[in-house]
C-alpha atoms as a PDB file:
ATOM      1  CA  UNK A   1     196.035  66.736 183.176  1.00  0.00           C
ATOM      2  CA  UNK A   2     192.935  65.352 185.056  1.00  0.00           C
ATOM      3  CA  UNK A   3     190.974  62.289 183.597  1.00  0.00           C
ATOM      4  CA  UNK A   4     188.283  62.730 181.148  1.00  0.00           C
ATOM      5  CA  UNK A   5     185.173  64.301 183.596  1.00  0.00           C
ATOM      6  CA  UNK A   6     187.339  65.534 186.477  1.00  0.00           C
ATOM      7  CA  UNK A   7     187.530  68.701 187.331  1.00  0.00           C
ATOM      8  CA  UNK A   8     190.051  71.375 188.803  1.00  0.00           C
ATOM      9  CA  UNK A   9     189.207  73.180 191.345  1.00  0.00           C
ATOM     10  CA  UNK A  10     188.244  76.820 190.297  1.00  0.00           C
ATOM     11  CA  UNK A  11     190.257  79.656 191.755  1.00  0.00           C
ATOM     12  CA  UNK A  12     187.556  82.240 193.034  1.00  0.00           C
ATOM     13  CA  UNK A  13     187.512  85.968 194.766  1.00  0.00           C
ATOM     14  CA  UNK A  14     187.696  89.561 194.059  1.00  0.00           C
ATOM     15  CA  UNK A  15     190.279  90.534 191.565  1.00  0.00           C
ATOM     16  CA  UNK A  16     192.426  92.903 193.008  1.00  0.00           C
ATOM     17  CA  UNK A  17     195.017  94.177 190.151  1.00  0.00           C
ATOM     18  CA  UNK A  18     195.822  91.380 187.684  1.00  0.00           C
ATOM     19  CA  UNK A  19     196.282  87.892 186.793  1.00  0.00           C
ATOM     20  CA  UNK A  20     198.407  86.394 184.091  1.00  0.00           C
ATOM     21  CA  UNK A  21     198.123  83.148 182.433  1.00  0.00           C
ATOM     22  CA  UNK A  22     201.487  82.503 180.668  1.00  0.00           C
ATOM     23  CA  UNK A  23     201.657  78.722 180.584  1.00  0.00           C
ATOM     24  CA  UNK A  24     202.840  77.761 184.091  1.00  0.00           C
ATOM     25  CA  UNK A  25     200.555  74.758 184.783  1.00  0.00           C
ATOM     26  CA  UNK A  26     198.859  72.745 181.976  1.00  0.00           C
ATOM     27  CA  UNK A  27     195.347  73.573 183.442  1.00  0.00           C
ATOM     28  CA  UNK A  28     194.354  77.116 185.244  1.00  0.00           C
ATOM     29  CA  UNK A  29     190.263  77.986 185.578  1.00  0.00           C
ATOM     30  CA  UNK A  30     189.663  81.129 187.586  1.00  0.00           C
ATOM     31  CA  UNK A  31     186.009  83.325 188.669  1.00  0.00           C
ATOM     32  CA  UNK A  32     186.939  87.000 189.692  1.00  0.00           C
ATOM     33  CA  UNK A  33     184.466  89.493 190.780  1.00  0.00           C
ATOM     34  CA  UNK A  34     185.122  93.217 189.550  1.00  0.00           C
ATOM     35  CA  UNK A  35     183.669  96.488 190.543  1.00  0.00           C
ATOM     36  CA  UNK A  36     182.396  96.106 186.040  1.00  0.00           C
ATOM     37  CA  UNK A  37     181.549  92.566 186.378  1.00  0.00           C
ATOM     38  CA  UNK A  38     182.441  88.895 186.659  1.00  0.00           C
ATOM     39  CA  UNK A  39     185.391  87.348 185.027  1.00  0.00           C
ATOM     40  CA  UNK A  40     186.053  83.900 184.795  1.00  0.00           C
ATOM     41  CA  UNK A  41     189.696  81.989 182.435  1.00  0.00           C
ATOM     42  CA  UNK A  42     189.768  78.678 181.799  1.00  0.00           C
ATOM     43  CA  UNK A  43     193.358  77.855 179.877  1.00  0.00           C
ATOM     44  CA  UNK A  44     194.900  74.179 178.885  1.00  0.00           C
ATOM     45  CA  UNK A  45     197.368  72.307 177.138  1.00  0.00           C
ATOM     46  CA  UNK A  46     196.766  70.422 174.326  1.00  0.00           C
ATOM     47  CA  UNK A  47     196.666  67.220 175.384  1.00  0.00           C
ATOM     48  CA  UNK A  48     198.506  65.514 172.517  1.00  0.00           C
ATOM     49  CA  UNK A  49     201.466  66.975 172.662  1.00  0.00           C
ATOM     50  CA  UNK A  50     204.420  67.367 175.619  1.00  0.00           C
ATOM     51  CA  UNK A  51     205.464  70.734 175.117  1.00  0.00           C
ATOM     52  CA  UNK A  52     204.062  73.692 177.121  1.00  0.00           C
ATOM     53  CA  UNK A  53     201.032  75.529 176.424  1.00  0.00           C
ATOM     54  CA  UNK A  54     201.504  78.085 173.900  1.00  0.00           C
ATOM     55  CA  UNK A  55     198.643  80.346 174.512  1.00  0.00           C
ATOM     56  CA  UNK A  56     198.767  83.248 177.080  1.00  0.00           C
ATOM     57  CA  UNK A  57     196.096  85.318 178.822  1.00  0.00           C
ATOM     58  CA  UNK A  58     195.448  88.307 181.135  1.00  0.00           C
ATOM     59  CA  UNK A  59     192.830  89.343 183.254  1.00  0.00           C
ATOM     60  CA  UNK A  60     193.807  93.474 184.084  1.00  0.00           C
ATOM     61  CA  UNK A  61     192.293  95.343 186.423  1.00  0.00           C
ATOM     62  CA  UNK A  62     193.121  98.982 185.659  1.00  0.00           C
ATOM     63  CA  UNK A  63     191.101 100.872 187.523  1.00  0.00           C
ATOM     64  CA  UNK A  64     187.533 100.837 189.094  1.00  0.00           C
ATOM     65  CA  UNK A  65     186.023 102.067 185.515  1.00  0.00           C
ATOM     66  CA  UNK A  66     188.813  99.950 183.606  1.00  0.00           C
ATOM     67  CA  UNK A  67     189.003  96.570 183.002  1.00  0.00           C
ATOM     68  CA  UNK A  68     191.544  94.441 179.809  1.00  0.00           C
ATOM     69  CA  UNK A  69     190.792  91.062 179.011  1.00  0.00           C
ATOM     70  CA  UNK A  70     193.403  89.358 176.464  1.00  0.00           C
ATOM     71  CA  UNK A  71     194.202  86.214 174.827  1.00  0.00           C
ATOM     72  CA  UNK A  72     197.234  85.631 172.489  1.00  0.00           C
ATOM     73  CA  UNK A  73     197.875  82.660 170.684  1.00  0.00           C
ATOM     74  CA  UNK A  74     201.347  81.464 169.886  1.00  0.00           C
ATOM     75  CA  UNK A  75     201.663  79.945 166.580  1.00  0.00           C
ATOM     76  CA  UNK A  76     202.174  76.241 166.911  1.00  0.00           C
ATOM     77  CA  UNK A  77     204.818  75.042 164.921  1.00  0.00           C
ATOM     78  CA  UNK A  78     207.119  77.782 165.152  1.00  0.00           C
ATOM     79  CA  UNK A  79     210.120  77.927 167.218  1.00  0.00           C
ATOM     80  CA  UNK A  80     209.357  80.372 170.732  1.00  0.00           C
ATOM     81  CA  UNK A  81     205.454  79.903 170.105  1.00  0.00           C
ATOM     82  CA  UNK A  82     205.336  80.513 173.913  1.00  0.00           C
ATOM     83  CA  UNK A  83     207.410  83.197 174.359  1.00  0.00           C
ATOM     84  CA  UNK A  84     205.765  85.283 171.545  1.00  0.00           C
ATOM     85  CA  UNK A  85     202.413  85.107 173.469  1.00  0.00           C
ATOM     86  CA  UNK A  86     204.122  85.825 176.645  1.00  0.00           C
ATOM     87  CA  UNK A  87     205.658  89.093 175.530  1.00  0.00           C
ATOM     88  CA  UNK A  88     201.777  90.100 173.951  1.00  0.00           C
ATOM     89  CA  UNK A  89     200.372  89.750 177.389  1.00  0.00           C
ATOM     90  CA  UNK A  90     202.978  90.709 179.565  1.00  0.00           C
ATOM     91  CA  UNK A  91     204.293  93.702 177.022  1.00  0.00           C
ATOM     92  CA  UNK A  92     200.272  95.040 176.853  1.00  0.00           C
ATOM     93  CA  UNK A  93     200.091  94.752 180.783  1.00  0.00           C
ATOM     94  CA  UNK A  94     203.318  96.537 181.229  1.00  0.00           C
ATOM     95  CA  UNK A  95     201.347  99.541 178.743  1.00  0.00           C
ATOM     96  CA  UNK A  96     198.188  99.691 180.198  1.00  0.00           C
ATOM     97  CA  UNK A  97     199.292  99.522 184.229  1.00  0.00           C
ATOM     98  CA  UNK A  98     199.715 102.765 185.716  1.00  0.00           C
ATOM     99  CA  UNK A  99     197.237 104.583 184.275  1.00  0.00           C
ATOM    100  CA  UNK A 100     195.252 105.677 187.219  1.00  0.00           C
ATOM    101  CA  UNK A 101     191.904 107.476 185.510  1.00  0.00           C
ATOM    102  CA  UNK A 102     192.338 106.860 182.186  1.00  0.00           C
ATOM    103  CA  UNK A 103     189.403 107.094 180.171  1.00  0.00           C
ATOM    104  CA  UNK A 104     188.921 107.206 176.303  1.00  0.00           C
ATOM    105  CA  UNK A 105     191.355 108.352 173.529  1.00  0.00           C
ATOM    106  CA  UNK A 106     194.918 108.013 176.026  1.00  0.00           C
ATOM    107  CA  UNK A 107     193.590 104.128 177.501  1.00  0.00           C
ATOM    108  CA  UNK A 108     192.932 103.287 173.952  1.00  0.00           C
ATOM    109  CA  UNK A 109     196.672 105.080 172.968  1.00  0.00           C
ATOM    110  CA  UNK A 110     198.188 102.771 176.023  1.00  0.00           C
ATOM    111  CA  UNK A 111     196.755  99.357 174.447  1.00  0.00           C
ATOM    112  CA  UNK A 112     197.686 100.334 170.882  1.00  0.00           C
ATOM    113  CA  UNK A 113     200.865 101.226 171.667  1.00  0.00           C
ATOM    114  CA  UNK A 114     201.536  98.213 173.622  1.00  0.00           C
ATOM    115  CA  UNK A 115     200.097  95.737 170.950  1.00  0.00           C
ATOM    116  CA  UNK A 116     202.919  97.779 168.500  1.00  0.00           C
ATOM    117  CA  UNK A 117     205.771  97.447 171.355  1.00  0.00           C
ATOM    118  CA  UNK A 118     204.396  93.454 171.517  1.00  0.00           C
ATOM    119  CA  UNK A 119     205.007  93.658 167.639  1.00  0.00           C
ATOM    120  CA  UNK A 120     208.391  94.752 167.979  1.00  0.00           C
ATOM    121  CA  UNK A 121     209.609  92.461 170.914  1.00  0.00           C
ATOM    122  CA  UNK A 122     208.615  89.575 168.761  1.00  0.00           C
ATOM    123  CA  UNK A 123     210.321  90.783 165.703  1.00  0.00           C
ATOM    124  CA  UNK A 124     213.343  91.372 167.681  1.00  0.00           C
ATOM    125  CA  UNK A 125     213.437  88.070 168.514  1.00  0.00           C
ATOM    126  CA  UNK A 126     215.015  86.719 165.636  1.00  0.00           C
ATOM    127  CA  UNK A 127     213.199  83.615 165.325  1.00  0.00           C
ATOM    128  CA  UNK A 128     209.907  83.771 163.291  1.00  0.00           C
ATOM    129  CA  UNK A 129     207.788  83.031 166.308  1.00  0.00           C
ATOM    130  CA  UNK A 130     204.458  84.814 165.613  1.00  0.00           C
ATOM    131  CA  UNK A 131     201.118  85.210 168.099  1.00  0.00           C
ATOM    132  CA  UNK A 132     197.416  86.345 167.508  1.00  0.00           C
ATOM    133  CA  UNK A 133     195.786  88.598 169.652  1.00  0.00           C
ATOM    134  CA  UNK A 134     192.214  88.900 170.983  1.00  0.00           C
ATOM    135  CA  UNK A 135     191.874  92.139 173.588  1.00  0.00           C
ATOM    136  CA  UNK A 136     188.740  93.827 175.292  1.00  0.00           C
ATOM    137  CA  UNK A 137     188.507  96.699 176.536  1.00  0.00           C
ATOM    138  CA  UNK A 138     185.542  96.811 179.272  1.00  0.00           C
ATOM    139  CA  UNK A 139     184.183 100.247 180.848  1.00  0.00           C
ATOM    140  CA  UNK A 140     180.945 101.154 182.301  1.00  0.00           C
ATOM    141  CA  UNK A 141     178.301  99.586 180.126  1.00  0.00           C
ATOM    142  CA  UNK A 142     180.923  99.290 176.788  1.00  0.00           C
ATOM    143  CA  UNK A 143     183.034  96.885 175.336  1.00  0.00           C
ATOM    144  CA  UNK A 144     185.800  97.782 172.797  1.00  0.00           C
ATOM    145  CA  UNK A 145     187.827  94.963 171.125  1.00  0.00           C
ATOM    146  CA  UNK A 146     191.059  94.723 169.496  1.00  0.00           C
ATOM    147  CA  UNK A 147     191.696  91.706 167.116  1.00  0.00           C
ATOM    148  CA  UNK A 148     194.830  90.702 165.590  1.00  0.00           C
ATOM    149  CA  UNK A 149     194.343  87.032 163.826  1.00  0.00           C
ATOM    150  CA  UNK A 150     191.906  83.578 164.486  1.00  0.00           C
ATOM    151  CA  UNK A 151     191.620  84.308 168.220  1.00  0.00           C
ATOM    152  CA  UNK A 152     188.097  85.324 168.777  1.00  0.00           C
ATOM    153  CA  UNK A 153     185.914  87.398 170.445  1.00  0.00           C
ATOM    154  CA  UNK A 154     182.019  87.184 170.322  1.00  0.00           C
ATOM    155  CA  UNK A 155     179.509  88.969 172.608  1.00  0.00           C
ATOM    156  CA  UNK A 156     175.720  86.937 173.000  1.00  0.00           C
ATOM    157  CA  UNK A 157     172.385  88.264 174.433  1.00  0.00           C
ATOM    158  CA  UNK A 158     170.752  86.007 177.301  1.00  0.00           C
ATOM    159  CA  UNK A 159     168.871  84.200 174.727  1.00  0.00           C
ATOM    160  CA  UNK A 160     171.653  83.177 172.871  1.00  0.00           C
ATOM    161  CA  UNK A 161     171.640  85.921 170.167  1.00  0.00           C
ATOM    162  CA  UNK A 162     174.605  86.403 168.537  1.00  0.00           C
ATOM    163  CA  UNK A 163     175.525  89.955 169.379  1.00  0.00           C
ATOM    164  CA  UNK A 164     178.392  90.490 167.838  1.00  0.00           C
ATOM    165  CA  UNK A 165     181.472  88.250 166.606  1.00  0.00           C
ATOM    166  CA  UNK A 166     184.940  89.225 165.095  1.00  0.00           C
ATOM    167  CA  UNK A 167     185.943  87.302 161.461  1.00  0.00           C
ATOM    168  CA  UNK A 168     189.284  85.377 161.937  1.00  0.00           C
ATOM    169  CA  UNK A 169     192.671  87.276 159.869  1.00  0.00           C
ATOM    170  CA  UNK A 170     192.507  83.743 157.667  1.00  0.00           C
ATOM    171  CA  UNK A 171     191.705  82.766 154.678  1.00  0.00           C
ATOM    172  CA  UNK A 172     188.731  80.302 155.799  1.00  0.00           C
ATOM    173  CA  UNK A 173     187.504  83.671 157.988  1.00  0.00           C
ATOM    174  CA  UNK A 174     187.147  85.599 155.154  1.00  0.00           C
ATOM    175  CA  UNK A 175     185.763  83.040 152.800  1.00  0.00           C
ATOM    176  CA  UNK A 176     182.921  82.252 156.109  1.00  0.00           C
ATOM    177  CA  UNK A 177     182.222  86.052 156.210  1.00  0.00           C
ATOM    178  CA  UNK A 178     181.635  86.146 152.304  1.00  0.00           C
ATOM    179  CA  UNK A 179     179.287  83.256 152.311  1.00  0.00           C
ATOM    180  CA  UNK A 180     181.332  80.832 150.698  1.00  0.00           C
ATOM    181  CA  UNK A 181     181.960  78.392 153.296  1.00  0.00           C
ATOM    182  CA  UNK A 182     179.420  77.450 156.425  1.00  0.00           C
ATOM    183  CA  UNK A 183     180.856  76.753 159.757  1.00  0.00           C
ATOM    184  CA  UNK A 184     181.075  72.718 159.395  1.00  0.00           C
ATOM    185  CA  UNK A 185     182.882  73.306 155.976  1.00  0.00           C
ATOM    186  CA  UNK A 186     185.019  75.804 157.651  1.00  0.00           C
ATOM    187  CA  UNK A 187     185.945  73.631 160.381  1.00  0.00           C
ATOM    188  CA  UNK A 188     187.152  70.815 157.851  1.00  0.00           C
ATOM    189  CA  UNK A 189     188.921  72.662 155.519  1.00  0.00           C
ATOM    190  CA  UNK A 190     192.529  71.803 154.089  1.00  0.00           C
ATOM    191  CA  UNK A 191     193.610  75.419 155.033  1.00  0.00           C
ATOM    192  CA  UNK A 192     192.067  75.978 158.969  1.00  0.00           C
ATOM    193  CA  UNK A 193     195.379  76.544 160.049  1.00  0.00           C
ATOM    194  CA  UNK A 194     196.439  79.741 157.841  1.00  0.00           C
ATOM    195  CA  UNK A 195     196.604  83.103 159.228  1.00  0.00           C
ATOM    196  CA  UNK A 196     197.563  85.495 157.648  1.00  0.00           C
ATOM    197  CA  UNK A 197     197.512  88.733 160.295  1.00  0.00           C
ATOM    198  CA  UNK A 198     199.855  88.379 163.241  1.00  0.00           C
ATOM    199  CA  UNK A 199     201.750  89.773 165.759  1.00  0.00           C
ATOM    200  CA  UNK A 200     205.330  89.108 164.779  1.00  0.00           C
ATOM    201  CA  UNK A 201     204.983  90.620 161.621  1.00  0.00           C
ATOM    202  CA  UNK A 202     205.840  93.742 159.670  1.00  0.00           C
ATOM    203  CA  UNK A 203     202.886  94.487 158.161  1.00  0.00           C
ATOM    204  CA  UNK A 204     200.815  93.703 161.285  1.00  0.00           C
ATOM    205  CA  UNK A 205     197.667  95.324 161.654  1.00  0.00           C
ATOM    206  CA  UNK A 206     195.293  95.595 164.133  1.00  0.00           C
ATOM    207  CA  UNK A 207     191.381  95.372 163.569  1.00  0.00           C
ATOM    208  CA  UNK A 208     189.907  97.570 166.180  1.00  0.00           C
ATOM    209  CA  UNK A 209     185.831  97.684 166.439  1.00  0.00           C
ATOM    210  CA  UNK A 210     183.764 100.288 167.725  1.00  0.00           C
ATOM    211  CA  UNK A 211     182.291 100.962 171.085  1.00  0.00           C
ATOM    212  CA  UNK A 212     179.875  98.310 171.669  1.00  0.00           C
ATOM    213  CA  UNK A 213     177.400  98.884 174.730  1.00  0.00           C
ATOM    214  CA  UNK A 214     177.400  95.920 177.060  1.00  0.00           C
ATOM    215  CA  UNK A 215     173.278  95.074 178.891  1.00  0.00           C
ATOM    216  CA  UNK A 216     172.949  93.891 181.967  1.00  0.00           C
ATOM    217  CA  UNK A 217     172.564  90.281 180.768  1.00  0.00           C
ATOM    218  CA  UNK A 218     175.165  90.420 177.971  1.00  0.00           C
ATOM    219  CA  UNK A 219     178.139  87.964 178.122  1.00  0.00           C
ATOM    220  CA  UNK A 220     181.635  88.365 176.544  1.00  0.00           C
ATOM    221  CA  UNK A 221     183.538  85.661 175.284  1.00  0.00           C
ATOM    222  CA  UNK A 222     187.668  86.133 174.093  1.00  0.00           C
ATOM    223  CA  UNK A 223     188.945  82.452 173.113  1.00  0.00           C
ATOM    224  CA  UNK A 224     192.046  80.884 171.170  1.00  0.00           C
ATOM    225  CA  UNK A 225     191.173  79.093 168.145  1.00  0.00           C
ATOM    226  CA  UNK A 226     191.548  75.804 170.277  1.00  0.00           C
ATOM    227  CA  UNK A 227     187.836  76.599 170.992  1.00  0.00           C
ATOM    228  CA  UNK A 228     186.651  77.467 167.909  1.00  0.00           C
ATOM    229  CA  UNK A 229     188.073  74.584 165.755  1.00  0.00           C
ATOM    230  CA  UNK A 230     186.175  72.448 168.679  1.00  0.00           C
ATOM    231  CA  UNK A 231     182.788  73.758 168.963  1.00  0.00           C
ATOM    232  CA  UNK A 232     180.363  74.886 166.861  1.00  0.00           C
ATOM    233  CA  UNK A 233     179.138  79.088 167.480  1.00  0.00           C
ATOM    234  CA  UNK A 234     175.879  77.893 168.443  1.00  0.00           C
ATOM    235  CA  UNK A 235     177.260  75.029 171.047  1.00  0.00           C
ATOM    236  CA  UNK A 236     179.124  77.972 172.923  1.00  0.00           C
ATOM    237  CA  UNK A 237     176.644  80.579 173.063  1.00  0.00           C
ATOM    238  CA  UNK A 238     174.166  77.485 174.662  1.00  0.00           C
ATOM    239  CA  UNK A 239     177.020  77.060 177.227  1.00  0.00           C
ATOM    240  CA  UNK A 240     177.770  81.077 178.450  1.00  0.00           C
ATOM    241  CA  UNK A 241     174.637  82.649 177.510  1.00  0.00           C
ATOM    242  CA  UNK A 242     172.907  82.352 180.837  1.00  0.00           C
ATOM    243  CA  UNK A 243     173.774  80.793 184.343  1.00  0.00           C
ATOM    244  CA  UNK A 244     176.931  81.462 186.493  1.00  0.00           C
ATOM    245  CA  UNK A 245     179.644  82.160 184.098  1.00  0.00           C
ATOM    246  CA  UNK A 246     182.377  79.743 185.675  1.00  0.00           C
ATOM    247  CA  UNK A 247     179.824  76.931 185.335  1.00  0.00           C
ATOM    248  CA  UNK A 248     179.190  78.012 181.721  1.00  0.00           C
ATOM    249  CA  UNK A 249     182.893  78.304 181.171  1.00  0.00           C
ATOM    250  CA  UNK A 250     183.324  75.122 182.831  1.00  0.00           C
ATOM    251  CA  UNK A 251     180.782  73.109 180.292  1.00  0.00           C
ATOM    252  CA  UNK A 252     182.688  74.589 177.031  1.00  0.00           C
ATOM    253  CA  UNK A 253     185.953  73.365 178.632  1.00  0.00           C
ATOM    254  CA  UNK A 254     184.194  69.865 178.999  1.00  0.00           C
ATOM    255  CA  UNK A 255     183.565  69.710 175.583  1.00  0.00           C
ATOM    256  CA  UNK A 256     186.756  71.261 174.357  1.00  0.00           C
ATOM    257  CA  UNK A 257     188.535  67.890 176.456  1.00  0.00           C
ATOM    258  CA  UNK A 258     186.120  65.651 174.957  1.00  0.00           C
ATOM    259  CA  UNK A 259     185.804  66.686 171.323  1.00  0.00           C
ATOM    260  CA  UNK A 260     190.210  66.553 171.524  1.00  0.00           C
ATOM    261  CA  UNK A 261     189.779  63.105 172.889  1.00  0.00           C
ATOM    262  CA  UNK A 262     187.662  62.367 169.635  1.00  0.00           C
ATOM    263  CA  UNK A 263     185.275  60.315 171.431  1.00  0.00           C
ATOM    264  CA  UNK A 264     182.863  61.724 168.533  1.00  0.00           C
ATOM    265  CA  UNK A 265     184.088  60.573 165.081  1.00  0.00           C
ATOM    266  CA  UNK A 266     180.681  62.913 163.879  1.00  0.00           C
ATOM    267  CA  UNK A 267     182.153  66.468 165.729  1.00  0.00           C
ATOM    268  CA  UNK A 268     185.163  68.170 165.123  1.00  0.00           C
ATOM    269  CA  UNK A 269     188.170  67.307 166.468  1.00  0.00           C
ATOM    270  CA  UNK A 270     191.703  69.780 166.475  1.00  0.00           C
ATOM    271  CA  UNK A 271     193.498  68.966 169.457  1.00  0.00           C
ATOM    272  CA  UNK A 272     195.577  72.334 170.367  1.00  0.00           C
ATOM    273  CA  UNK A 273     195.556  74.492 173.417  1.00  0.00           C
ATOM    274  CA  UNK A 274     192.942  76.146 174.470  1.00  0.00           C
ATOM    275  CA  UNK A 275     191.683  79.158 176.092  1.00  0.00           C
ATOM    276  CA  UNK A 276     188.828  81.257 177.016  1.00  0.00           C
ATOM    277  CA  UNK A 277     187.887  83.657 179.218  1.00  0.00           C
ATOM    278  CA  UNK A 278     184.069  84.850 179.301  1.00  0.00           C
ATOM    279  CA  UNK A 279     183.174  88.335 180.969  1.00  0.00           C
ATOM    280  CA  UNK A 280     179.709  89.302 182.600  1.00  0.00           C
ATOM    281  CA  UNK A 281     178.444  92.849 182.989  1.00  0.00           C
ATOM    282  CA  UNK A 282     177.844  94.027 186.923  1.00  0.00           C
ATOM    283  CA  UNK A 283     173.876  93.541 186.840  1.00  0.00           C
ATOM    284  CA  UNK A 284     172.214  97.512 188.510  1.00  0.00           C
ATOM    285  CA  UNK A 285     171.027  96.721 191.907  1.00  0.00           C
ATOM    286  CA  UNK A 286     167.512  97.110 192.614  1.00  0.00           C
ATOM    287  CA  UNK A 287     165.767 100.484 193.346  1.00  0.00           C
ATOM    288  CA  UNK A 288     164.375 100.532 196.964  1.00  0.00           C
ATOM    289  CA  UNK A 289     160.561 101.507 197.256  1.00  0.00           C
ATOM    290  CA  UNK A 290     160.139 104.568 198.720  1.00  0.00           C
ATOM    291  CA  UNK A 291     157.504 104.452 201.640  1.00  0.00           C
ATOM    292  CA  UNK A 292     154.099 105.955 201.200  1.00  0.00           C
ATOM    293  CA  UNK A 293     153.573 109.194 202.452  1.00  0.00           C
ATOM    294  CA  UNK A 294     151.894 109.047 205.551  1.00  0.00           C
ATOM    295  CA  UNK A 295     152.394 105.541 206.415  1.00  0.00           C
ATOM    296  CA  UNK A 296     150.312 102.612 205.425  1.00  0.00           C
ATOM    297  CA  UNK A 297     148.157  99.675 207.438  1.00  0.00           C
ATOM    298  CA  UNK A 298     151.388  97.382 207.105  1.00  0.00           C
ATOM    299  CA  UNK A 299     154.364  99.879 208.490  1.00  0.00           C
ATOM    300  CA  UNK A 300     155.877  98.920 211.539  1.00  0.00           C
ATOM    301  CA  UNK A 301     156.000 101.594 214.703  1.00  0.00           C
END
């Protein structure tokens, strides 16, 4: 883990099928370029503990018009954490891969039926290990999510307006959404840590929202809880909402570090892993001017 203001160096190019974040190193942060957009992941251990990281992400590139952001959370404290956000991403991949020209009703088929197969793997496993799930599915000018637990996903205008955000499967989620807790009571309160919606679970079930159009300027953010127990909504919207996205990204995992260092004692502090990854629409190119008719005083020979 690097000292408090270093930085890693940030992985960048054109993304050419996938990449999966499953835990390998204790600090990833990557900047893709799409034919849809840019996409930059930041992932890393909590720095308290000496276990691996227990959150697992994928960036999936399935076809020019295609393109699946996740982020699954293992639940800390249970025994195969990791490996239940592991299958998540790499059982979804395994779904979604191979499907050339999907568009519509069979790409949204392929996800839901490998969020259920997820499901399954992790029940099969015996062991109580549970994960959440945050998923986008990005096409031409659209944005459809799939939610399953705290892990987030939140969508902000280049002014910072708060687009769109998904409520947490919890019982602090629900009691923010109703009005009965603000966001600073949320993020102190005795029972933060319950979830009750998971994958891992018989009675999973998975929140799916509508299509949401994506402008030009939008930006999509999917993040574990270890950013959301950290920062405040209006903190990370400052961060993403305009500028290059890996510097924005880079700035929220700055403060992520710092505010789980608790050099603060007035912001919240949760140390737990942590991972984001923010997406960027492709912005339309420019329209050439067509030449006057006739030529003018300033056209060259």
């Amino acid at each position: 883990m690097p000292d408090k203001g270093e930085q890693e160096s940030i992985r960048r190019g054109a993304l050419e099928c996938e990449r999966l974040y499953v835990g390998k190193k204790d600090a990833e942060l990557d900047h893709y370029t799409t034919s849809l957009g840019q996409v930059a992941a930041a992932t890393v251990v909590d720095p308290h503990k000496k276990g691996p990281n227990e959150d697992s992400a994928a960036i999936i590139l399935v076809n020019d018009n295609c393109l699946i952001l996740v982020v699954a959370d293992g639940v800390g404290g249970m025994v195969g954490a990791r490996r239940a956000s592991n299958l998540t991403v790499e059982t979804i991949r395994k779904s979604v891969k191979g499907l050339d020209e999907t568009t519509g009703s069979s790409l949204r088929t392929a996800i839901l039926d490998g969020i259920e197969a997820a499901n399954q793997k992790i029940l099969e496993l015996g062991t109580g290990s549970a994960s959440t799930l945050a998923l986008a599915e990005i096409g031409p000018n659209y944005v459809r999510t799939y939610h399953v637990g705290d892990s987030i996903l939140l969508i902000c205008g280049q002014r910072g307006r708060l687009k769109m955000i998904t409520t947490p499967h919890s019982p602090v989620g629900f009691a923010m959404e109703a009005g009965l807790l603000d966001e600073s009571e949320a993020m102190q309160h005795a029972e933060l840590n319950l979830i009750f919606n998971v994958l891992g679970s018989t009675d999973m079930r998975i929140e799916i929202g509508s299509e949401t159009p994506l402008a030009p300027y939008d930006t999509l953010l999917l993040a574990s809880d270890g950013l959301t127990d950290n920062v405040m909504q209006d903190e990370i919207t400052r961060a993403i909402r305009s500028g290059p996205i890996d510097v924005g990204l880079q700035k929220l995992t700055d403060v992520v570090r710092r505010r789980m260092a608790n050099d603060d004692a007035s912001k919240p502090s949760k140390p737990d892993d942590y991972t984001a990854i923010i997406f960027r629409p492709k912005r339309p190119g420019r329209k050439k001017k067509r030449p006057t008719v006739g030529g003018s005083a300033r056209d060259k020979p």
